[in-house]
Each structure stands twice: as C-alpha cells, then as structure tokens.
Protein backbone atom coordinates (compact mmCIF):
# COMPACT_ATOMS: atom_id res chain seq x y z
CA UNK A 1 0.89 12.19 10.26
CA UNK A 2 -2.34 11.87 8.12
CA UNK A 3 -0.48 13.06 4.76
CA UNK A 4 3.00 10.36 5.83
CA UNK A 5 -0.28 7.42 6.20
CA UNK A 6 -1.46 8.02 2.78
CA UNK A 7 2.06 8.54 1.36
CA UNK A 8 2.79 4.93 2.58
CA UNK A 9 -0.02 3.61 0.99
CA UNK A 10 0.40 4.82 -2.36
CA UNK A 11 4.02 3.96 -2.35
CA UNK A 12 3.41 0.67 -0.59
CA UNK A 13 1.59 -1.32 -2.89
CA UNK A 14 1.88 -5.21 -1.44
CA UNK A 15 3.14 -7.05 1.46
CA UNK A 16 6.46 -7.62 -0.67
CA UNK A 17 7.37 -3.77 -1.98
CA UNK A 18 10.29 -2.77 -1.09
CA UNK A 19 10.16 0.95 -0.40
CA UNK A 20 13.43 3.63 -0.80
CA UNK A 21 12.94 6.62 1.12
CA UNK A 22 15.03 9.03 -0.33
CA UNK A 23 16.47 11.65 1.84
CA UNK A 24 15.15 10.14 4.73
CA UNK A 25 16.24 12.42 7.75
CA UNK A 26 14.71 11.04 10.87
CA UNK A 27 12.70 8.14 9.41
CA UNK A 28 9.43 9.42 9.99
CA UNK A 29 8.32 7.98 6.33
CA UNK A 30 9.57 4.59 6.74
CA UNK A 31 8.52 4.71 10.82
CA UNK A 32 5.07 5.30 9.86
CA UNK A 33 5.24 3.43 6.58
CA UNK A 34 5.96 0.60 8.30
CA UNK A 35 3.11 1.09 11.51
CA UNK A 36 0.50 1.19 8.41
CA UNK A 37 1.41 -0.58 5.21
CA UNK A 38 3.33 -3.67 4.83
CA UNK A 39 6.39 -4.15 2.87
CA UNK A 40 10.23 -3.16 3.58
CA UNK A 41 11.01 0.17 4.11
CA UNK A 42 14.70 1.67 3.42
CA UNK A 43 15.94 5.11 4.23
CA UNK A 44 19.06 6.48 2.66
CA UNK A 45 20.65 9.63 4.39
CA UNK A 46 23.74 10.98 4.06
CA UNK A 47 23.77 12.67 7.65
CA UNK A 48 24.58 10.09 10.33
CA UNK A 49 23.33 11.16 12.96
CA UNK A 50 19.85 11.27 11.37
CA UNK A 51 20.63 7.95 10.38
CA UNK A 52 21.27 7.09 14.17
CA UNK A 53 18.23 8.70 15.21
CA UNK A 54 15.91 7.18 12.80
CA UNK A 55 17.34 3.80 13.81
CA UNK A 56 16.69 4.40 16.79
CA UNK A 57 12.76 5.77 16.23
CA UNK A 58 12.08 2.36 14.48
CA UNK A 59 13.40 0.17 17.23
CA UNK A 60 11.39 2.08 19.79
CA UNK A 61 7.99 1.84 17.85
CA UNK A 62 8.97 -1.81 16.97
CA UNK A 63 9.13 -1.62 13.77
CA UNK A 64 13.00 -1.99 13.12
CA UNK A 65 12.50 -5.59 11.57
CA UNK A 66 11.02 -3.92 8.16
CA UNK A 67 13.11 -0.64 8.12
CA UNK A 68 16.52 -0.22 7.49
CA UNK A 69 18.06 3.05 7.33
CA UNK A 70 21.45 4.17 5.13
CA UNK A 71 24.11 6.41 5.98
CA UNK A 72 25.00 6.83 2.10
CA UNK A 73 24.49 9.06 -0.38
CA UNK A 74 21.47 8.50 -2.06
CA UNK A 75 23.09 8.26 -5.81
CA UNK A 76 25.12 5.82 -4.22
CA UNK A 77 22.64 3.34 -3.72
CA UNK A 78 21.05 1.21 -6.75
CA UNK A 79 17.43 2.32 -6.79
CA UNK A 80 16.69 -0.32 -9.55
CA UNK A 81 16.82 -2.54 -6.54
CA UNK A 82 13.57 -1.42 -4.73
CA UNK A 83 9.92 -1.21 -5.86
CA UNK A 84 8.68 2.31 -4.72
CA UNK A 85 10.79 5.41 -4.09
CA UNK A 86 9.49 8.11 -1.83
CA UNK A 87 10.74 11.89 -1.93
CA UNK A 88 10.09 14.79 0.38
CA UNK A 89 12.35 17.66 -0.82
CA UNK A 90 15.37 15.09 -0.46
CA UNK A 91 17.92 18.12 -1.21
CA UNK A 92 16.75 20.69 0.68
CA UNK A 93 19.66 20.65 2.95
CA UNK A 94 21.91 22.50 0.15
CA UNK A 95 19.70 24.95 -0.50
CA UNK A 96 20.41 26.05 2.88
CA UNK A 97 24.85 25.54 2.05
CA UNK A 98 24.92 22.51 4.16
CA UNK A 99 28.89 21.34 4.17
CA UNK A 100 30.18 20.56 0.26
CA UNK A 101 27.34 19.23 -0.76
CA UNK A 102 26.22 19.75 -4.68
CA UNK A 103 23.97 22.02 -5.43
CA UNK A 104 20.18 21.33 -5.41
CA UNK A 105 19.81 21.61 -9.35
CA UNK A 106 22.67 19.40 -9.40
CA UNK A 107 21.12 16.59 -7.47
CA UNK A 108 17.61 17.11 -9.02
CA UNK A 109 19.02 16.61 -12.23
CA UNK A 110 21.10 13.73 -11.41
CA UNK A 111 18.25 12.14 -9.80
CA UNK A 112 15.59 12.67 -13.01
CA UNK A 113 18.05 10.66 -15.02
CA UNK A 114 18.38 8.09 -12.39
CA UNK A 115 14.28 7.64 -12.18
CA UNK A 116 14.54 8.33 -15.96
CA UNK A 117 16.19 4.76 -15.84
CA UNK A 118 13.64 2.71 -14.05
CA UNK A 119 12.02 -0.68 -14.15
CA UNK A 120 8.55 -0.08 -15.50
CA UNK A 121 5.72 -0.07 -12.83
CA UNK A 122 7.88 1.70 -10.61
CA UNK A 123 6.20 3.62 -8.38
CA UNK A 124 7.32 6.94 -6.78
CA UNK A 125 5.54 8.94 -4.77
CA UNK A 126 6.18 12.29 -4.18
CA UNK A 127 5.43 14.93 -1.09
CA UNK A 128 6.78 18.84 -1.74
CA UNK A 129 8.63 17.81 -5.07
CA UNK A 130 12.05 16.14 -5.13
CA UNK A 131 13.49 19.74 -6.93
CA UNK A 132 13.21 18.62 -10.27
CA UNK A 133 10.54 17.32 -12.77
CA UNK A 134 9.56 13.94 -13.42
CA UNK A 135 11.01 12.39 -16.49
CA UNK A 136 7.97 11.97 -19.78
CA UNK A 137 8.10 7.88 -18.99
CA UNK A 138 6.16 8.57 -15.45
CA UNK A 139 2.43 8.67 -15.73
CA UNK A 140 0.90 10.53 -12.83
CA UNK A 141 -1.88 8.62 -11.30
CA UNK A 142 -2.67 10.24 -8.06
CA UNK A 143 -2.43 14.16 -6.96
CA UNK A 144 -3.59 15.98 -3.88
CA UNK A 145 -3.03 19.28 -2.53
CA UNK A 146 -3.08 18.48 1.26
CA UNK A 147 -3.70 20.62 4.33
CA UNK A 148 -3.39 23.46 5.60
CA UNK A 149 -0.19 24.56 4.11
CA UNK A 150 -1.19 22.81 0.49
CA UNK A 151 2.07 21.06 -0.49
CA UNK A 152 1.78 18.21 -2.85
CA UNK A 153 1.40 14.61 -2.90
CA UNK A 154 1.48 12.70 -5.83
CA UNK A 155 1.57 9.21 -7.06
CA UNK A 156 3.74 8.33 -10.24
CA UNK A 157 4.29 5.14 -12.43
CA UNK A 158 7.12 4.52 -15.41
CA UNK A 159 5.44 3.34 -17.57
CA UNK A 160 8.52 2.51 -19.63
CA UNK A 161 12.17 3.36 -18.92
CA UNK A 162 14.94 4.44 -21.46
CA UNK A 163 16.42 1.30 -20.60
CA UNK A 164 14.20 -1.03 -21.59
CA UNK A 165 12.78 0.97 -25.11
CA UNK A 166 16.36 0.78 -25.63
CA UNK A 167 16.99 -3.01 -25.01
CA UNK A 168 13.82 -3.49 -27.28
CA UNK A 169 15.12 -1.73 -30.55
C-alpha cells in the first residue's frame, strides 16, 4: 500500500493529469491513486473480469468518479492521450502462457516504441519493470529499491520524443 501511495504521487503530478495504468488487473493503482493524489486515473486490461472487479473496487471506496477502467488491449488505446503512464509488470500474464496472447518480449518491445513516441514531459512511472528498457529520450528522475522484497520504483520523463525531433528537422 505504502509503495502504490508513492507510485501515485510521482505519476500524479497535478489536479488535471490524467493517469494510464497499464495492465491494470484489479485497479489497485488507480483505487489508491485516486484515495491519495488528484487527477484521472484510467486502467486498461485486457481480462474482463478484472476489469469488472476493479470497477467495482472503485465504486465501493468512492472513488469511481476519477477512475475508469478498460477492457482493451493496452496497444489499443492511444497513450498520447494521457499525461502519466504507470507499469507494474503489465505482461506478466504471458510469461505464465495465458490464452494466445504475444509473447512478453513481444509486448515489451512493442510498448518501448510506443513510449519511444511520446509527448515530451511525459511521465511514466515504473514498479517491477514493464519487461523491456526504457527508450534513450526518458531521463530517470526518481529510483528506489523498496521493501522487503526490493523491487523497483522509478520515476521517468521524455525529455523529447522521436516524433517531435522529427517534426523539427
């Protein structure tokens, strides 16, 4: 709970960020995003009854005004629409052969290109990796190793996207 609280509020930034939880399973990020940082909080997961039960966690801890939850494949969504993206092992499900569902590299790669793509200052903050490594045009501001099992959370900003140095030449 301590480690989701200060997730939020590196990925949270003002009143109007709009926050993509990627992977979001349950909705414990955006549940407890929302209790302790303002902003909107969006979960995409591609299992629906995950999506059903996170609904159903923000309702009951009244917080279902500023989270929304997805039942979508995260690459489907346009993540040029929101602020701040969150990850906590997003594809961890196909490691364990979860339906027809690509391959973890697969999706880690796909998904560097996609943050490779970014609106600069976008923030993503990641807890336990996403699977893949963070494209050159992130700066990493904030890391911890938290306890007791010592995963990682860390705080990254694009500082400027392929898109836009291309656009500028």
């Amino acid at each position: 709970m301590s480690v989701a609280v200060r997730a939020a509020g590196l990925v949270c930034a003002t009143k109007h960020t709009r926050v993509l939880d990627v992977g979001s399973g349950i909705g414990k990020m955006c549940a407890i995003g929302a209790l302790s940082a303002a902003g909107t909080w969006v979960g995409v997961e591609q299992h629906g009854s995950l999506v059903n039960t996170a609904t159903e966690l923000a309702r009951l801890l009244g917080v279902a005004d500023r989270t929304h939850f997805l039942h979508a494949d995260a690459f489907a969504v346009d993540w040029n629409e929101y602020d701040a993206l969150y990850f906590y092992n997003p594809f961890e499900l196909t490691v364990f052969g979860e339906g027809s569902l690509p391959s973890q590299s697969i999706q880690a790669a796909h998904a560097q290109q996609r943050l490779a793509a970014l609106p600069n200052c976008t923030r993503v903050v990641t807890f336990h990796g996403f699977g893949g490594v963070m494209p050159a045009t992130f700066d990493l501001l904030y890391h911890e190793r938290t306890a007791p099992l010592g995963l990682s959370l860390a705080l990254w900003i694009q500082r400027t996207s392929r898109a836009s140095t291309s656009a500028t030449a």
